[in-house]
Protein backbone atom coordinates (compact mmCIF):
# COMPACT_ATOMS: atom_id res chain seq x y z
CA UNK A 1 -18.78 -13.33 3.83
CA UNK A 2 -20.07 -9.44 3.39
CA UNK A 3 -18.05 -6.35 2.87
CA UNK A 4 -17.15 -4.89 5.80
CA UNK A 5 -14.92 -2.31 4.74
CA UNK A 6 -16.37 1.14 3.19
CA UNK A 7 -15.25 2.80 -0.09
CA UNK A 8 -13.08 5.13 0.99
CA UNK A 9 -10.76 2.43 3.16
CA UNK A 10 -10.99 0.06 -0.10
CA UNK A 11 -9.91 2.39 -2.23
CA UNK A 12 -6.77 3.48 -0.06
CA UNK A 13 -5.95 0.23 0.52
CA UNK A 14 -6.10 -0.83 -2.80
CA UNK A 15 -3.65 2.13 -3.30
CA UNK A 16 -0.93 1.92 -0.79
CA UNK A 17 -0.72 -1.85 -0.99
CA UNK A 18 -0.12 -1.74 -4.91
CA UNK A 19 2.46 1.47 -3.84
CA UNK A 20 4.16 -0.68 -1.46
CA UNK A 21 4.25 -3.63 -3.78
CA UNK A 22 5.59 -1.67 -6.45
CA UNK A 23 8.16 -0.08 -4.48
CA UNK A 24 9.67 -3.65 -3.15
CA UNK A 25 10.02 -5.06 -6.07
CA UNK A 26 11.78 -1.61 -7.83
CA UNK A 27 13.95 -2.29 -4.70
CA UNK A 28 13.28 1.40 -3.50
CA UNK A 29 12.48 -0.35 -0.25
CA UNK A 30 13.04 -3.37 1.63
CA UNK A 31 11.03 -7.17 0.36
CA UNK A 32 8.54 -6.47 3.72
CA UNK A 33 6.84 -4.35 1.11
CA UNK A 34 5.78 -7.36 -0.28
CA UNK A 35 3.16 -7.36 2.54
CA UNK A 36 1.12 -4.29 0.80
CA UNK A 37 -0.32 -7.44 -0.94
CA UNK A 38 -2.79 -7.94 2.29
CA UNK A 39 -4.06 -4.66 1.85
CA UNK A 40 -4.23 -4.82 -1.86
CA UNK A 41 -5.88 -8.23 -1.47
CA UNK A 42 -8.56 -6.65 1.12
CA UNK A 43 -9.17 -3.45 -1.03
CA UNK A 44 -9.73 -5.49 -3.76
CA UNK A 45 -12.49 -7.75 -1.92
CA UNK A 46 -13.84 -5.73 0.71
CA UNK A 47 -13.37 -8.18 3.32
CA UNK A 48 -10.97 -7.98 6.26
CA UNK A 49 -10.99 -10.99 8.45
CA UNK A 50 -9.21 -9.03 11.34
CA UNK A 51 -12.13 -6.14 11.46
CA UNK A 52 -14.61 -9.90 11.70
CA UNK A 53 -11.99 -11.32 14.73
CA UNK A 54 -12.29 -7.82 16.81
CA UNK A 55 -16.12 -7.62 16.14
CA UNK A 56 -16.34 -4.93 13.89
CA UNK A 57 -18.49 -6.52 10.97
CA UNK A 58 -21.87 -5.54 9.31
């Protein structure tokens, strides 16, 4: 299991899904903001198995 997601993408990810995270459990919005955690996750490690499933890996 490679990286298949580039710098930039990781490091936005990484960023809205800790924003979204944040902002559901301040309550600002509603607990699907919990879900930011995917992209968090996959910013963190690179590695989105739905980019693998459409065919869009290195």
């Amino acid at each position: 299991m490679g990286m298949n997601i580039g710098t930039t993408e990781r490091i936005a990810r990484t960023f809205v899904g800790a924003g979204l995270v944040g902002a559901a459990a301040l309550g600002v919005i509603s607990p699907l903001g919990y879900l930011g955690m995917l992209a968090f996750v996959t910013g963190l490690v690179g590695y989105c198995p739905v980019y693998r499933i459409l065919g869009q890996h290195p």
